[in-house]
PDB file of N, CA and C in Angstrom:
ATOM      1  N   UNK A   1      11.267  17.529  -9.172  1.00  0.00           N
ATOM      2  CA  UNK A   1      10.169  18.270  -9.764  1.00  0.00           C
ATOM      3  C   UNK A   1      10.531  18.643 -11.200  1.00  0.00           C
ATOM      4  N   UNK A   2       9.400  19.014 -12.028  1.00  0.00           N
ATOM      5  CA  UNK A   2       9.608  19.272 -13.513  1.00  0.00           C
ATOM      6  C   UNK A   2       8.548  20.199 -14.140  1.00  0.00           C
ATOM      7  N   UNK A   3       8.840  20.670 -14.887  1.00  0.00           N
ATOM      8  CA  UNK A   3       7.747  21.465 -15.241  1.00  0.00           C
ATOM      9  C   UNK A   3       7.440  20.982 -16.222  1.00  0.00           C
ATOM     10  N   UNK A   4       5.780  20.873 -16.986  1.00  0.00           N
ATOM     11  CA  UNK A   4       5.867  20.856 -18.113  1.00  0.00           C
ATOM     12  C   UNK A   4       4.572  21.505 -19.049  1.00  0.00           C
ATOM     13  N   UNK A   5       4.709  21.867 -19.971  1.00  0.00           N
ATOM     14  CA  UNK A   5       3.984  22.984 -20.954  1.00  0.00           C
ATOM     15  C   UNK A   5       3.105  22.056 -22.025  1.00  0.00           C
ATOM     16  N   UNK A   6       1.621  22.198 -21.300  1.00  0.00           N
ATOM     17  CA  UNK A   6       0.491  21.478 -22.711  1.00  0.00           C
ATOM     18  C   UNK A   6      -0.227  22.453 -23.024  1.00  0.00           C
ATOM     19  N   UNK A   7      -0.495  22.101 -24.456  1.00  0.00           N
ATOM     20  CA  UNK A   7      -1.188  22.986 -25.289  1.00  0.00           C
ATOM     21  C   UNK A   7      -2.304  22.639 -25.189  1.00  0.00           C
ATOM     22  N   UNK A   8      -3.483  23.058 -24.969  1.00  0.00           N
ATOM     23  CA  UNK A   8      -4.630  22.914 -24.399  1.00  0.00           C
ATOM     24  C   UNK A   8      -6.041  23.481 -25.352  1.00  0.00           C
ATOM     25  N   UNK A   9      -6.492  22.983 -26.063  1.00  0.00           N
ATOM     26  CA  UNK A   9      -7.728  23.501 -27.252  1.00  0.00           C
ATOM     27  C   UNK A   9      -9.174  23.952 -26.162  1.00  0.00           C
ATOM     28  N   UNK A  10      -9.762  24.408 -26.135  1.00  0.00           N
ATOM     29  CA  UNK A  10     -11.547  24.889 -25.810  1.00  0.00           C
ATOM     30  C   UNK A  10     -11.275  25.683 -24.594  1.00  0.00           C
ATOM     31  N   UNK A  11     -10.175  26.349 -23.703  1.00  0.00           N
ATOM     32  CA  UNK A  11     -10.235  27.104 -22.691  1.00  0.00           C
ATOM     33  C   UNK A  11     -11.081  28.340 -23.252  1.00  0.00           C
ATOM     34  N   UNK A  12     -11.850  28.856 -23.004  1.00  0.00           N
ATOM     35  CA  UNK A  12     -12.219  30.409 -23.471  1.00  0.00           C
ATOM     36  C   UNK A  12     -12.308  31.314 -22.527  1.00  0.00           C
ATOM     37  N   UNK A  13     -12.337  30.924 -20.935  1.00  0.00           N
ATOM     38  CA  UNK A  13     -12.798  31.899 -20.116  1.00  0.00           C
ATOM     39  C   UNK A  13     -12.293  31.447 -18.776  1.00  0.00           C
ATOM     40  N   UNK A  14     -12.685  32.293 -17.793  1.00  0.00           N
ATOM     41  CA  UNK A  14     -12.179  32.341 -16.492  1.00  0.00           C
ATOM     42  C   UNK A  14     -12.248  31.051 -15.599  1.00  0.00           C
ATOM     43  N   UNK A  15     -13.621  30.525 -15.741  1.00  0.00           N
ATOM     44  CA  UNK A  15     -14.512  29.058 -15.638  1.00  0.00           C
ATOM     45  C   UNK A  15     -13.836  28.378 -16.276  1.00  0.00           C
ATOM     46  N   UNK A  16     -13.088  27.746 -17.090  1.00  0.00           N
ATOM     47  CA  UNK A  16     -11.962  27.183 -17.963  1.00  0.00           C
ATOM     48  C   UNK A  16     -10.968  26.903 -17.312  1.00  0.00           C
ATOM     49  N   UNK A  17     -10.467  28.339 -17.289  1.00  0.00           N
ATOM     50  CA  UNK A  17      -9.232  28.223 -16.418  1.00  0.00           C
ATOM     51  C   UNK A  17      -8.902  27.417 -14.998  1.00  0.00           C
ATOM     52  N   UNK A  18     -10.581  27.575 -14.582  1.00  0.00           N
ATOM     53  CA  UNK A  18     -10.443  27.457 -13.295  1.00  0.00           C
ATOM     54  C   UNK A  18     -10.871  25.969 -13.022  1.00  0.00           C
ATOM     55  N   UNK A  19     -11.149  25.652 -14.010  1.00  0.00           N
ATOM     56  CA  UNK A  19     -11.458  24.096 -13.951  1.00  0.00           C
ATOM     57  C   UNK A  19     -10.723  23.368 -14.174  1.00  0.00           C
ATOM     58  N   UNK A  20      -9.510  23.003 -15.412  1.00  0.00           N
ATOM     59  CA  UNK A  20      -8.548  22.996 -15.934  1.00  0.00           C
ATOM     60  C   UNK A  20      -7.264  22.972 -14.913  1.00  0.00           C
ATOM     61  N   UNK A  21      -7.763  24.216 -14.121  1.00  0.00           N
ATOM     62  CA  UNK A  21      -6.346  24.565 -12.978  1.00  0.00           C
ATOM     63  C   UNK A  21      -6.559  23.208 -11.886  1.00  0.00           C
ATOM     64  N   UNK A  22      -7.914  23.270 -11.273  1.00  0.00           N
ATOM     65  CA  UNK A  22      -8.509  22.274 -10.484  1.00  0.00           C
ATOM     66  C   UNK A  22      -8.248  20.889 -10.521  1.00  0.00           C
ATOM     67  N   UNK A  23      -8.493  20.866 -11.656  1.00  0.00           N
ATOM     68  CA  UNK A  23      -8.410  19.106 -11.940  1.00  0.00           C
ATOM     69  C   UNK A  23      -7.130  18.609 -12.047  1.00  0.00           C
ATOM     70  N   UNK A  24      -5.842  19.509 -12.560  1.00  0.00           N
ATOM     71  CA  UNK A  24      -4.884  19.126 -12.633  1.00  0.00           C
ATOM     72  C   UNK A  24      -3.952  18.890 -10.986  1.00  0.00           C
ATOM     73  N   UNK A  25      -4.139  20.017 -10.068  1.00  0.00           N
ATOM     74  CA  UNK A  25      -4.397  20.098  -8.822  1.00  0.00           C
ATOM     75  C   UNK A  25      -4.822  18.947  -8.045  1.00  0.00           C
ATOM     76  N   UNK A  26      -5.436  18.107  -8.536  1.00  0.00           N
ATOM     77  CA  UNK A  26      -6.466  17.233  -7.745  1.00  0.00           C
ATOM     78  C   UNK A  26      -5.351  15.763  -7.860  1.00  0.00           C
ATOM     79  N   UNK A  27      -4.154  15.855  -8.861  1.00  0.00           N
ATOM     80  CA  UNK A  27      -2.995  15.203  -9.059  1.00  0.00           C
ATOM     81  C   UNK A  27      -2.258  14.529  -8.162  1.00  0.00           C
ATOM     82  N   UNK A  28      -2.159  13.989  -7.430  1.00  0.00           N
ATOM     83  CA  UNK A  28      -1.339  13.512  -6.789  1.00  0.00           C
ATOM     84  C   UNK A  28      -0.126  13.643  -6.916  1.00  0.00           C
ATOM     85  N   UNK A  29       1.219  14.538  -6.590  1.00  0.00           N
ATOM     86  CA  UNK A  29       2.090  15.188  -7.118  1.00  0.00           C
ATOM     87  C   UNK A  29       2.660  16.139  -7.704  1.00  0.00           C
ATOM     88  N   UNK A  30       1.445  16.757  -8.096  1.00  0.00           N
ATOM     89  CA  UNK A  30       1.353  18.094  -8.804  1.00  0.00           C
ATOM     90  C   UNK A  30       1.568  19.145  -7.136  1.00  0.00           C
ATOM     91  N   UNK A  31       2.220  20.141  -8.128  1.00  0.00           N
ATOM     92  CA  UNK A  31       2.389  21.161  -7.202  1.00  0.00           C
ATOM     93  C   UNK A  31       2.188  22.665  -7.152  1.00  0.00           C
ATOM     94  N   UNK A  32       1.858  22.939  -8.815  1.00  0.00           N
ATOM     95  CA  UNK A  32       1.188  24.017  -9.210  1.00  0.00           C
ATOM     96  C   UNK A  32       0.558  23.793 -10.334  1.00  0.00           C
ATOM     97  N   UNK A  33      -0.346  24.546 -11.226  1.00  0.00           N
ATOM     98  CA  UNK A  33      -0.795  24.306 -12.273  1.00  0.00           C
ATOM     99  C   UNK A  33      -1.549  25.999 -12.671  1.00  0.00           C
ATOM    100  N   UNK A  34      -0.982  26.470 -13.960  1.00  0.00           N
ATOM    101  CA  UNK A  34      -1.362  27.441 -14.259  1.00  0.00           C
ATOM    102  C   UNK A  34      -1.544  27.564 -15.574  1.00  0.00           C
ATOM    103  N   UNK A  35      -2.729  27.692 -15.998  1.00  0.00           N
ATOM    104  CA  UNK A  35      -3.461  28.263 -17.344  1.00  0.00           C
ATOM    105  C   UNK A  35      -3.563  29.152 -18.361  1.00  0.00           C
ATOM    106  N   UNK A  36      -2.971  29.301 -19.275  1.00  0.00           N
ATOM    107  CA  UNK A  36      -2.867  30.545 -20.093  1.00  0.00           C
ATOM    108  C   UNK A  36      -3.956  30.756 -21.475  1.00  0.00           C
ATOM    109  N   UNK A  37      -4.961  31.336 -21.017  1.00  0.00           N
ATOM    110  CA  UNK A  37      -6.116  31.248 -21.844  1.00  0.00           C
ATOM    111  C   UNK A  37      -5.764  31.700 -23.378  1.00  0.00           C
ATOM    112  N   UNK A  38      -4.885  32.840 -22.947  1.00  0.00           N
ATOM    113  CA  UNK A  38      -4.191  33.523 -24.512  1.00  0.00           C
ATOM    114  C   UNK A  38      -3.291  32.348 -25.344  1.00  0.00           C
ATOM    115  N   UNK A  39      -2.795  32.071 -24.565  1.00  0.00           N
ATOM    116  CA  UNK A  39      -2.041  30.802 -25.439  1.00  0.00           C
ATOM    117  C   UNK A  39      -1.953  29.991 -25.718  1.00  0.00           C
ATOM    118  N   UNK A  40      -3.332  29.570 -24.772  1.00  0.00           N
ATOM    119  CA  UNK A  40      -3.900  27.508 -24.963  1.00  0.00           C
ATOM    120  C   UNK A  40      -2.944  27.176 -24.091  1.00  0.00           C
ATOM    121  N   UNK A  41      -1.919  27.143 -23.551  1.00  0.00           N
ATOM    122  CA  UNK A  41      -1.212  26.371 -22.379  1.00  0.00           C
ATOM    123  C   UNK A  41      -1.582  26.394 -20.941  1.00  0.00           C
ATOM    124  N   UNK A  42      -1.157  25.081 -20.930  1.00  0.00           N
ATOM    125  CA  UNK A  42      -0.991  24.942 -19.252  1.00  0.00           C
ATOM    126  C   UNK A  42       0.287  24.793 -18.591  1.00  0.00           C
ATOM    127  N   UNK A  43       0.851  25.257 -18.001  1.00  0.00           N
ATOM    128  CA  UNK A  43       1.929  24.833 -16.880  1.00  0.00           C
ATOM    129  C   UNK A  43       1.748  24.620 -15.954  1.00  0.00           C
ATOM    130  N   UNK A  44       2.410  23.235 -15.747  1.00  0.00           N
ATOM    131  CA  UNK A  44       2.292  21.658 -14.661  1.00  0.00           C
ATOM    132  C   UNK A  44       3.523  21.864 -13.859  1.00  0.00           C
ATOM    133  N   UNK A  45       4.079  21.882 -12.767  1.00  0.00           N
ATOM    134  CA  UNK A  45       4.907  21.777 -12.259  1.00  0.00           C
ATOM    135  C   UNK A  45       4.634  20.677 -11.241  1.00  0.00           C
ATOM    136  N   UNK A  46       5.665  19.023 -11.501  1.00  0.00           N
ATOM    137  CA  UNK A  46       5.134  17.993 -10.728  1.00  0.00           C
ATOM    138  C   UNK A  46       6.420  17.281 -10.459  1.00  0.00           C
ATOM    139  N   UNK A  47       6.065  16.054  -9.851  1.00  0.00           N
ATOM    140  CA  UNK A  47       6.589  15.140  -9.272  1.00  0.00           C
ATOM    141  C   UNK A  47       7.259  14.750 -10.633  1.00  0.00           C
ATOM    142  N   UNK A  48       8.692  13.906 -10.703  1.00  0.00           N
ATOM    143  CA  UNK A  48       8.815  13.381 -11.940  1.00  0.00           C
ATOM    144  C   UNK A  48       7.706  12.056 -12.158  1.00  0.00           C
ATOM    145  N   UNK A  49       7.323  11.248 -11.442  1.00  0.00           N
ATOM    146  CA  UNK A  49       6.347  10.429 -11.551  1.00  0.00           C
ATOM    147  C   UNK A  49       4.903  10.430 -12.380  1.00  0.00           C
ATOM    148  N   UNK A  50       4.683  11.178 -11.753  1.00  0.00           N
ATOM    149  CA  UNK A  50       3.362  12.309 -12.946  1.00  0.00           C
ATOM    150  C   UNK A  50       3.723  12.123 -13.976  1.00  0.00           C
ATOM    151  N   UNK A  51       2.645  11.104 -14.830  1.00  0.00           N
ATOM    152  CA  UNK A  51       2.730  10.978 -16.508  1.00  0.00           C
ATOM    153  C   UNK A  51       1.935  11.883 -17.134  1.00  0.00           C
ATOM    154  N   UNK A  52       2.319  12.327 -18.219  1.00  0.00           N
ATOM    155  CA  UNK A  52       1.770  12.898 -19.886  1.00  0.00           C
ATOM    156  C   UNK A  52       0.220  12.136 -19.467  1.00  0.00           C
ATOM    157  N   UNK A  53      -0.120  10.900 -19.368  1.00  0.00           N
ATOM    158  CA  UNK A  53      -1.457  10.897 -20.022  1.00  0.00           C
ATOM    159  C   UNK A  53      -2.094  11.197 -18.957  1.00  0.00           C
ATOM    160  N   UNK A  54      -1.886  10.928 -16.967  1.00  0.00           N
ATOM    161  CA  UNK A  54      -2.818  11.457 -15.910  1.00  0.00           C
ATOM    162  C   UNK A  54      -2.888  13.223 -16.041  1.00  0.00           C
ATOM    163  N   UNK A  55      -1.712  13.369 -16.773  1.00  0.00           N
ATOM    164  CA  UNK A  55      -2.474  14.973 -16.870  1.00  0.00           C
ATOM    165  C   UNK A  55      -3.312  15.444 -17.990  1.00  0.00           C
ATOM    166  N   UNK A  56      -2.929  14.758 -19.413  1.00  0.00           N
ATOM    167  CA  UNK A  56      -4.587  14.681 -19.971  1.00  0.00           C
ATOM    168  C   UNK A  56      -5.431  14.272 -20.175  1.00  0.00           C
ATOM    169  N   UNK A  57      -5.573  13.139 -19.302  1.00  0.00           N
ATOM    170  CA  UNK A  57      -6.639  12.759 -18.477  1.00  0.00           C
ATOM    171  C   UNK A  57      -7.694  13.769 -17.899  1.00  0.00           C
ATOM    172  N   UNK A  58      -6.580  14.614 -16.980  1.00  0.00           N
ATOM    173  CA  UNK A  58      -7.378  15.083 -15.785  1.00  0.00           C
ATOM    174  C   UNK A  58      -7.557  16.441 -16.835  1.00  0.00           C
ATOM    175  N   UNK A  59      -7.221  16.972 -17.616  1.00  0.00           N
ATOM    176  CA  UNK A  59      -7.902  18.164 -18.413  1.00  0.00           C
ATOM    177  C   UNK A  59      -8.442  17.994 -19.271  1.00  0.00           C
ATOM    178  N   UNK A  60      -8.610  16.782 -20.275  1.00  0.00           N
ATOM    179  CA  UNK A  60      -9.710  16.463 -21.020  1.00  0.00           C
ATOM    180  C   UNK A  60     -11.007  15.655 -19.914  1.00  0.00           C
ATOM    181  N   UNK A  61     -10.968  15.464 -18.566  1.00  0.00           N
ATOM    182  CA  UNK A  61     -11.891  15.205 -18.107  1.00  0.00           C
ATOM    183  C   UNK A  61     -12.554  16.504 -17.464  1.00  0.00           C
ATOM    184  N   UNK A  62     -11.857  17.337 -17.405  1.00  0.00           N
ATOM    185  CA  UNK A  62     -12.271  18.587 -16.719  1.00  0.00           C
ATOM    186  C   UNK A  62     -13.560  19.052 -17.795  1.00  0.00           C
ATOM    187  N   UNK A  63     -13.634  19.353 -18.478  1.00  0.00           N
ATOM    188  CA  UNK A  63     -14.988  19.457 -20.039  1.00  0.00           C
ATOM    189  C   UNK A  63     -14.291  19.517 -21.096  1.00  0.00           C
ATOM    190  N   UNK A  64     -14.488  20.686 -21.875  1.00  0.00           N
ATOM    191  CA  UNK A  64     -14.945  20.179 -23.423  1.00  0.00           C
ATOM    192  C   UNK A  64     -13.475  20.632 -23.295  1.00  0.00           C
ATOM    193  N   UNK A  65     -12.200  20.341 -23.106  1.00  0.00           N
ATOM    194  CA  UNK A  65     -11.020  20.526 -23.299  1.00  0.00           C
ATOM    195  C   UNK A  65     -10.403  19.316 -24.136  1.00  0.00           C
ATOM    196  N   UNK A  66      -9.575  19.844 -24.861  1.00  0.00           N
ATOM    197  CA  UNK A  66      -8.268  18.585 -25.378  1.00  0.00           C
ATOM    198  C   UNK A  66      -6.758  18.792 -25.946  1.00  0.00           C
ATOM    199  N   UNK A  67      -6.158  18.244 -25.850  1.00  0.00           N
ATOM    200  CA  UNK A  67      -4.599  18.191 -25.244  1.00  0.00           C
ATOM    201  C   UNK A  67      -4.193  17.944 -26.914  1.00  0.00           C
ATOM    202  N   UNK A  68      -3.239  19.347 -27.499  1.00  0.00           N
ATOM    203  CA  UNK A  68      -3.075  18.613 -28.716  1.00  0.00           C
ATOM    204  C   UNK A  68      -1.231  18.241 -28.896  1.00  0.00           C
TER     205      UNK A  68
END
């Protein structure tokens, strides 16, 4: 397992978070995923397998989010 920390642009609210949290969740390998609206991050804690782009994938598909 690994953790890892993306910086995350358009979260503004609870609905954000919670979508964001969801989709990353929906991962195959993932094992937590937590949102920090104050800071634009996300923390991924996954499989080492789990690539950089299925996770911003899955949070720039979540809405108007993007991974900088």
């Amino acid at each position: 397992m690994e953790k890892k920390i993306v910086n995350v642009q358009g979260m503004k609210c609870a609905h954000c978070k919670a979508s964001v949290e969801a989709a990353l969740m929906a991962i195959g390998g993932v094992s937590a995923a937590e949102a920090d609206l104050e800071k634009k991050q996300v923390s991924v804690e996954c499989a080492d397998e789990v690539s950089q782009d299925a996770i911003v994938d899955a949070i720039e598909g979540a809405g108007r989010f993007y991974v900088e």
